[in-house]
N, C-alpha and C. Protein backbone atom coordinates (compact mmCIF):
# COMPACT_ATOMS: atom_id res chain seq x y z
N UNK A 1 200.01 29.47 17.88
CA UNK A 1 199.57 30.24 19.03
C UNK A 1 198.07 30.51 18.88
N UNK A 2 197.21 30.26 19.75
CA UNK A 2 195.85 30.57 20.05
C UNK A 2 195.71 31.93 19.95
N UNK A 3 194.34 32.58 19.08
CA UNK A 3 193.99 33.70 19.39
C UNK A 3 192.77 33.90 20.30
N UNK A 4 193.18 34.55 21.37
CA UNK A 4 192.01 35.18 22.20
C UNK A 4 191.65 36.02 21.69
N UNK A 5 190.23 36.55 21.99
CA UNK A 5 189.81 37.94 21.88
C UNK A 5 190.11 38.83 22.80
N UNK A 6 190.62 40.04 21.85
CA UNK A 6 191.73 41.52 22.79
C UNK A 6 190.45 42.04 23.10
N UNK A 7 190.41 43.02 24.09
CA UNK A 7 189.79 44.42 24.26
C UNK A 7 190.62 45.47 24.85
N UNK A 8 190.74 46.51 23.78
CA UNK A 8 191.60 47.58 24.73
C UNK A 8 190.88 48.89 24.45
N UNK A 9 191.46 49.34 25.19
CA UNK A 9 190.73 51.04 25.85
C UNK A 9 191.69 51.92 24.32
N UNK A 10 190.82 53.03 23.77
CA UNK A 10 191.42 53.65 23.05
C UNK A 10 192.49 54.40 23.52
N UNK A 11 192.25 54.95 24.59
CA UNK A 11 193.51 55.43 25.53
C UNK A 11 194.75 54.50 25.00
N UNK A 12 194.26 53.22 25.37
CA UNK A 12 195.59 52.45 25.79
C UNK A 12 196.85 52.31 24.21
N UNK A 13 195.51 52.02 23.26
CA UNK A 13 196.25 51.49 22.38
C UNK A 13 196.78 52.85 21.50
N UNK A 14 196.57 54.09 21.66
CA UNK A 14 197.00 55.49 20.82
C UNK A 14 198.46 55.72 22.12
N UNK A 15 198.69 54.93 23.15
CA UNK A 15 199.57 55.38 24.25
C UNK A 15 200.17 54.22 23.11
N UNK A 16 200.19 53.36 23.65
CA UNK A 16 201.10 51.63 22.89
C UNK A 16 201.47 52.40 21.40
N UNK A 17 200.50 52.46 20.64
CA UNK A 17 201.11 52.70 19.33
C UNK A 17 202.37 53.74 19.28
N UNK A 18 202.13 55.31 20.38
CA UNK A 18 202.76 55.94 20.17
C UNK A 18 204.50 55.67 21.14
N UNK A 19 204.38 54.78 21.73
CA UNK A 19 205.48 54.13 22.16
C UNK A 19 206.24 53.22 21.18
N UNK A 20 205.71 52.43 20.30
CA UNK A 20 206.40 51.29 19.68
C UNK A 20 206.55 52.37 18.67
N UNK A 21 206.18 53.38 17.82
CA UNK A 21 206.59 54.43 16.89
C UNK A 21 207.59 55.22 16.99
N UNK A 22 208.14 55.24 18.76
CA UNK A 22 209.08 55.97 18.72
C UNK A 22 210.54 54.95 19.39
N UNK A 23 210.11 53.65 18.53
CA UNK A 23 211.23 52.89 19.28
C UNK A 23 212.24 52.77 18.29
N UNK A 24 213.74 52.90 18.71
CA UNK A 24 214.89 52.62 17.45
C UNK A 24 214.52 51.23 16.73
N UNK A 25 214.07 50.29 17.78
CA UNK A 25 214.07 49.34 17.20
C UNK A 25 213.48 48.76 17.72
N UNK A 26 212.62 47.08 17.04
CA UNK A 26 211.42 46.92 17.56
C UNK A 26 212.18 45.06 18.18
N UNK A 27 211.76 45.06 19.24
CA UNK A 27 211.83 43.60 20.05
C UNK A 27 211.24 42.73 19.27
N UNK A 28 211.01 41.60 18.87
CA UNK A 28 210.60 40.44 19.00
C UNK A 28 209.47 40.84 20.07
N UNK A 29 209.22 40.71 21.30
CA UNK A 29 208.04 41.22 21.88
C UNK A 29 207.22 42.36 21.33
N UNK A 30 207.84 42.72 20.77
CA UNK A 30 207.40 44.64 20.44
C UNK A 30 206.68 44.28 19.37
N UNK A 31 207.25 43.45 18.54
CA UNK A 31 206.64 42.85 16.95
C UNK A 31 205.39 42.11 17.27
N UNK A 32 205.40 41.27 18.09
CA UNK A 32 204.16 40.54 18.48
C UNK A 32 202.91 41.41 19.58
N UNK A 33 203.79 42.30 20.31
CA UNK A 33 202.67 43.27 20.88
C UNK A 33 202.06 44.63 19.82
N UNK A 34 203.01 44.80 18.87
CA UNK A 34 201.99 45.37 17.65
C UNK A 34 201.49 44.42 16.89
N UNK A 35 201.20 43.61 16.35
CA UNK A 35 200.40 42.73 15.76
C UNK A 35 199.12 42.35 17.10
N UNK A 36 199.28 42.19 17.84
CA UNK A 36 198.01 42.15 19.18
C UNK A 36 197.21 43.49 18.77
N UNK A 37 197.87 44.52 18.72
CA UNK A 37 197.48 45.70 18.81
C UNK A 37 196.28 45.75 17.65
N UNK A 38 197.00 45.64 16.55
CA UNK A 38 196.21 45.12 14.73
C UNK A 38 194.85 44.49 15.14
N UNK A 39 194.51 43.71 15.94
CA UNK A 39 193.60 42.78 16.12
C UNK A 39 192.79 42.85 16.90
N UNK A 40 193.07 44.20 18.18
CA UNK A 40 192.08 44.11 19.46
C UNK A 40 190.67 45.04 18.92
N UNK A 41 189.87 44.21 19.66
CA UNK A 41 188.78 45.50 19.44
C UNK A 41 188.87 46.47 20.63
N UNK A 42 188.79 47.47 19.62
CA UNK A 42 188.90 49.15 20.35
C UNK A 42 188.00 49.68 21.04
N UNK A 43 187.42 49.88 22.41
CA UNK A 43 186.22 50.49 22.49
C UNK A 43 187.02 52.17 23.29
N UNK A 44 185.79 52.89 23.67
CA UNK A 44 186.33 54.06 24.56
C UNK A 44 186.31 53.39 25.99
N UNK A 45 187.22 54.19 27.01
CA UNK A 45 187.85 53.71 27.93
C UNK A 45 186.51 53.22 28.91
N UNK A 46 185.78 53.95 29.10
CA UNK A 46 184.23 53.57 29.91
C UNK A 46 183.32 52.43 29.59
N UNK A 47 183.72 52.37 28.08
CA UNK A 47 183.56 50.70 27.61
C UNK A 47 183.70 49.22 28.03
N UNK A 48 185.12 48.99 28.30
CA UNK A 48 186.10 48.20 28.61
C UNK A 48 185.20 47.32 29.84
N UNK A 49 185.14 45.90 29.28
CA UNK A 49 184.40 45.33 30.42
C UNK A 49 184.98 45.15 31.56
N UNK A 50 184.71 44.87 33.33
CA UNK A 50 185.40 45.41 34.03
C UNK A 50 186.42 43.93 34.37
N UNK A 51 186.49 42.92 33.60
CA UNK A 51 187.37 41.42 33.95
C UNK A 51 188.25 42.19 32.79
N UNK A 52 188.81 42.35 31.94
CA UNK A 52 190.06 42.45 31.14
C UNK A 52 190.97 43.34 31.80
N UNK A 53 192.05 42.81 31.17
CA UNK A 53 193.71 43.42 31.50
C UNK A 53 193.62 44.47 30.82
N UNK A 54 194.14 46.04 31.74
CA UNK A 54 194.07 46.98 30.88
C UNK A 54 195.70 47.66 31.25
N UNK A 55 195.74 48.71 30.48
CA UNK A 55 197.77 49.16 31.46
C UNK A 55 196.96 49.72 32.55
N UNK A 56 197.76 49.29 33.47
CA UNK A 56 197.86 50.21 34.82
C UNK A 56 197.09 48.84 35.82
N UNK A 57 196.27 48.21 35.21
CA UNK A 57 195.11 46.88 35.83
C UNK A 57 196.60 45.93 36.74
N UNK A 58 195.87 45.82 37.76
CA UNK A 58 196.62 44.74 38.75
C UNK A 58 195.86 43.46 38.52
N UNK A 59 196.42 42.63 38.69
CA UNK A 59 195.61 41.32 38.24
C UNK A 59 196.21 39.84 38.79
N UNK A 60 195.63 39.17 39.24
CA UNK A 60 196.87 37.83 39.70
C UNK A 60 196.80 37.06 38.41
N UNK A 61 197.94 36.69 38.02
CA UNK A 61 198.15 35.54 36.78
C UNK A 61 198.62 34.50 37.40
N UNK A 62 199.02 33.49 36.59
CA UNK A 62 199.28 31.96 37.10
C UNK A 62 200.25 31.90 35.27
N UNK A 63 201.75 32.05 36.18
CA UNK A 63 202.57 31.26 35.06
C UNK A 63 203.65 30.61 35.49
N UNK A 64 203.32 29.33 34.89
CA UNK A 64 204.14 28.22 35.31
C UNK A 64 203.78 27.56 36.58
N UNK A 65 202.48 27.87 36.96
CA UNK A 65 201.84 27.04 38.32
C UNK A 65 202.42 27.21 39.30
N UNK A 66 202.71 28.62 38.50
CA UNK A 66 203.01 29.90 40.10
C UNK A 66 201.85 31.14 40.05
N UNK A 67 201.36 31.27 40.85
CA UNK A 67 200.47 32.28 40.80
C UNK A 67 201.06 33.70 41.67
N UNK A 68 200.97 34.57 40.78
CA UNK A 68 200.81 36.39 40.73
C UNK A 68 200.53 37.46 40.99
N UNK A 69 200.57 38.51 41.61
CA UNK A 69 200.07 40.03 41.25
C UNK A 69 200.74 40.30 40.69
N UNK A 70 200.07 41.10 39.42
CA UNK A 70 201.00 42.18 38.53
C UNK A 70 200.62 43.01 38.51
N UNK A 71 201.17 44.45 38.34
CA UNK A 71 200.94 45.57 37.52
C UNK A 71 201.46 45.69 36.36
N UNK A 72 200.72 45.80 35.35
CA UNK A 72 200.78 46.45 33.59
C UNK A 72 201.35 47.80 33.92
N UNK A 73 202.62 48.13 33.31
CA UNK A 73 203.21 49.48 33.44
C UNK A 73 204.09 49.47 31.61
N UNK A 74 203.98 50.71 31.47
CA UNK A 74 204.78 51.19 30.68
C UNK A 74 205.95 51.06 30.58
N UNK A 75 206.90 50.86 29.61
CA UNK A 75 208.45 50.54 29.89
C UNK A 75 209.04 51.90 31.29
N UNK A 76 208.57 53.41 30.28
CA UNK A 76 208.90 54.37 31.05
C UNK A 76 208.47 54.56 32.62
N UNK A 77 207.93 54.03 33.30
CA UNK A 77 206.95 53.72 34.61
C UNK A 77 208.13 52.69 35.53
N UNK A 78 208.20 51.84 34.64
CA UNK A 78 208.78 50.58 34.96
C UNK A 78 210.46 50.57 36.44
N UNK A 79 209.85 50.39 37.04
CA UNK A 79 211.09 50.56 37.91
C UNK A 79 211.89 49.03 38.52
N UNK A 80 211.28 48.49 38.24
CA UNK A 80 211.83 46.54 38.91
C UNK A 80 210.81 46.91 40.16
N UNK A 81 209.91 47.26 40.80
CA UNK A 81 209.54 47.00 42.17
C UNK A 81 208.91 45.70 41.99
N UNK A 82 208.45 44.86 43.12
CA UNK A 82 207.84 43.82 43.19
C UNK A 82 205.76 43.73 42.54
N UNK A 83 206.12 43.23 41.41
CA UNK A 83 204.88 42.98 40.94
C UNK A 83 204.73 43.59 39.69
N UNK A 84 205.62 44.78 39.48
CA UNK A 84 205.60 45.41 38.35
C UNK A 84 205.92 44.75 36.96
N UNK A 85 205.14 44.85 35.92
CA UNK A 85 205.18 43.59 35.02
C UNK A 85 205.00 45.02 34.04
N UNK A 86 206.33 45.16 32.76
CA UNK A 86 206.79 46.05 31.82
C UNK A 86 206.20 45.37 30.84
N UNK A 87 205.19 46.24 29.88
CA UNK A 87 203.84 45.84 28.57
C UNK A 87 204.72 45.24 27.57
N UNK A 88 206.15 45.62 27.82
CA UNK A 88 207.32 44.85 26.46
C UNK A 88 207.75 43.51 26.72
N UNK A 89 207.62 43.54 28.12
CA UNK A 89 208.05 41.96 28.41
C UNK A 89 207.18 40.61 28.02
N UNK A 90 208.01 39.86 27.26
CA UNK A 90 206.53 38.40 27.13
C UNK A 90 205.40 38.58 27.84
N UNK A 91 205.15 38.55 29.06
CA UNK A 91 204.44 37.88 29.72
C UNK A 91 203.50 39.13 29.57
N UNK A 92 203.45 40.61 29.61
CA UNK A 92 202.86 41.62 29.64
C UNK A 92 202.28 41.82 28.53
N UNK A 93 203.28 41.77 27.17
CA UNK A 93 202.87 41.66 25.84
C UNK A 93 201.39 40.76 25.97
N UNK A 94 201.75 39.74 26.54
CA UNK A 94 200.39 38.58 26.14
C UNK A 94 199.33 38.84 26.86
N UNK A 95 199.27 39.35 28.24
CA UNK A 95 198.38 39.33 28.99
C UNK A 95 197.34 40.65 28.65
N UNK A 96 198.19 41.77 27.53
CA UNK A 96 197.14 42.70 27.81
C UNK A 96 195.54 42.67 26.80
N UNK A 97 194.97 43.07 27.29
CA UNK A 97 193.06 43.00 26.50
C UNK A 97 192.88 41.56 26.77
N UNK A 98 193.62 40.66 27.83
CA UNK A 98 192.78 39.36 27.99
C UNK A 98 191.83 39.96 29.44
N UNK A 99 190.49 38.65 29.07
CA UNK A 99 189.24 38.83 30.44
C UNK A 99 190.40 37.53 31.72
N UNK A 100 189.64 37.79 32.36
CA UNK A 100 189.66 36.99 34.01
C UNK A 100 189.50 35.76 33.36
N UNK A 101 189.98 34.36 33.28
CA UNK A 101 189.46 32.95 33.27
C UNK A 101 190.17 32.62 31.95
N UNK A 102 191.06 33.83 31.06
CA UNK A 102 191.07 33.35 29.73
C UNK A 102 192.30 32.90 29.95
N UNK A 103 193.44 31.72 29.12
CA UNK A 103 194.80 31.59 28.90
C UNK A 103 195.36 31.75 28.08
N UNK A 104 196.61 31.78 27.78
CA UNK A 104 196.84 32.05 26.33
C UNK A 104 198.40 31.28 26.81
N UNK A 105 199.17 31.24 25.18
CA UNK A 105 200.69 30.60 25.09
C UNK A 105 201.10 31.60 24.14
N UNK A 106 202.14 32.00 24.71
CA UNK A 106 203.43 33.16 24.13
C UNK A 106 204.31 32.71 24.56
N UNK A 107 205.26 33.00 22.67
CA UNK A 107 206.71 32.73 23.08
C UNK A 107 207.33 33.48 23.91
N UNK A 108 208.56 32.88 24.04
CA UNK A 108 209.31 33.47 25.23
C UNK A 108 210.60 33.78 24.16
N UNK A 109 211.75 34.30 24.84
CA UNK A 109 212.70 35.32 23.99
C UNK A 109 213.60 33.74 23.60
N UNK A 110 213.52 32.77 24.46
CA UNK A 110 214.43 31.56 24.21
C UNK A 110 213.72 30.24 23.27
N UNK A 111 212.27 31.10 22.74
CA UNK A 111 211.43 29.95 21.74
C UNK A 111 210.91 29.31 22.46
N UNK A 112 211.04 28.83 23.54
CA UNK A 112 209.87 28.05 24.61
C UNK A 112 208.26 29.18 24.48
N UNK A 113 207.24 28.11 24.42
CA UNK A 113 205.98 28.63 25.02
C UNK A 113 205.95 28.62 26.27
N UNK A 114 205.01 30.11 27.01
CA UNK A 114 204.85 30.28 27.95
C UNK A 114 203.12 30.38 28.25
N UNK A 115 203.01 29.50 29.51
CA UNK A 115 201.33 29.62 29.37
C UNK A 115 200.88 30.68 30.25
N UNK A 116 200.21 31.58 30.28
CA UNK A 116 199.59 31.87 31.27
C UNK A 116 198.63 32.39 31.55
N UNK A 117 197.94 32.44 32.78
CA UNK A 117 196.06 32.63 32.76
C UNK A 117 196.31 33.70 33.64
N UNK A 118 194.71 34.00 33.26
CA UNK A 118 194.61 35.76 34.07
C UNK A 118 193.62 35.23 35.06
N UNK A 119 193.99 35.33 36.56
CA UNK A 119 192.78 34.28 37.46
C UNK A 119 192.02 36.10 37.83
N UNK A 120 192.61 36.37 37.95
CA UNK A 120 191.59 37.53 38.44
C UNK A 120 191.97 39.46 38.08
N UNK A 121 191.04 40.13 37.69
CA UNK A 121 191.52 41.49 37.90
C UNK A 121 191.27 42.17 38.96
N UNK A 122 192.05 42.70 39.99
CA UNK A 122 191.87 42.82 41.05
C UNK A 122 191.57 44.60 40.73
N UNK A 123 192.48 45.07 39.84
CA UNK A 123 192.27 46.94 39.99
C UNK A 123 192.29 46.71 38.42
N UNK A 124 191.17 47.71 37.91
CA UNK A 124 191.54 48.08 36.62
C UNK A 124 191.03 49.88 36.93
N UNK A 125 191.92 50.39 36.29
CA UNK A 125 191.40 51.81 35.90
C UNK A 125 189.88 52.29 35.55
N UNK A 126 190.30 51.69 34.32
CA UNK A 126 188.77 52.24 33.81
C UNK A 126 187.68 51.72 34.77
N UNK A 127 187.16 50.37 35.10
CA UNK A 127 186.43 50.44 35.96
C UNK A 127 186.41 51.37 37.04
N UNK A 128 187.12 51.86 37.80
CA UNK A 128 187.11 53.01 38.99
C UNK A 128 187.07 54.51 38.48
N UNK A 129 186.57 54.39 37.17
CA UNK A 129 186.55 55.34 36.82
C UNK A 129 187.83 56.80 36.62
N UNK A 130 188.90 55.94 36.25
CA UNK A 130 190.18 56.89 36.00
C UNK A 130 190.72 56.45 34.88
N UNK A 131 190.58 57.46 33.87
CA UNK A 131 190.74 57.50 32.47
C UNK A 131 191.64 58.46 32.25
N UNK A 132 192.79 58.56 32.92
CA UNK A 132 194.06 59.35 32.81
C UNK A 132 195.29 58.93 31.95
């Protein structure tokens, strides 16, 4: 698996850590979205350049040469609505602290690689200045 370079908001990753700390048990996704975690560089939330995936960032992806809107949500957030993309799921796991233009390949729960690119961030938080 290719490593991109992460960027995440300190917000994000003291929220992430304190979620996967209070899990009975950790996914296969969960294992690979803390090891992402190990590796991103950390800045403060006003930092965060305004093309990367952040939680809460809407963004169109392209997986499987289908193209996307998502929202990055929290498991607890997470309701199934249309577009809503849960930070535990493959595809969320991989996409978060990537910029606009970057791709990456993550497994999937059945051992297949999954490719997918971030074509655009359409909403991110921190850029609009909401650091909640």
């Amino acid at each position: 698996m290719q490593k991109t370079k992460l960027i995440l908001s300190e917000q994000d990753l003291n929220r992430l850590e304190t979620m996967l700390e209070n899990q009975p048990k950790l996914t296969p996704t969960m294992q690979q979205l803390e090891d992402e975690l190990a590796r991103a560089e950390v800045v403060k939330p006003q930092d965060v350049p305004a093309n990367i995936v952040t939680m809460h960032a809407r963004a169109l992806v392209t997986i499987a040469n289908q193209t996307k809107e998502i929202t990055l949500v929290y498991p607890h957030e997470f309701r199934g609505e249309p577009g809503q993309l849960n930070i535990v799921a493959p595809v969320g796991a991989a996409i978060l602290g990537l910029a606009e233009g970057e791709t990456i390949e993550w497994p999937q729960p059945d051992g297949e690689m999954m490719k997918v690119k971030i074509e655009k961030v359409l909403y991110q938080p921190e850029r609009e200045g909401d650091y909640l």
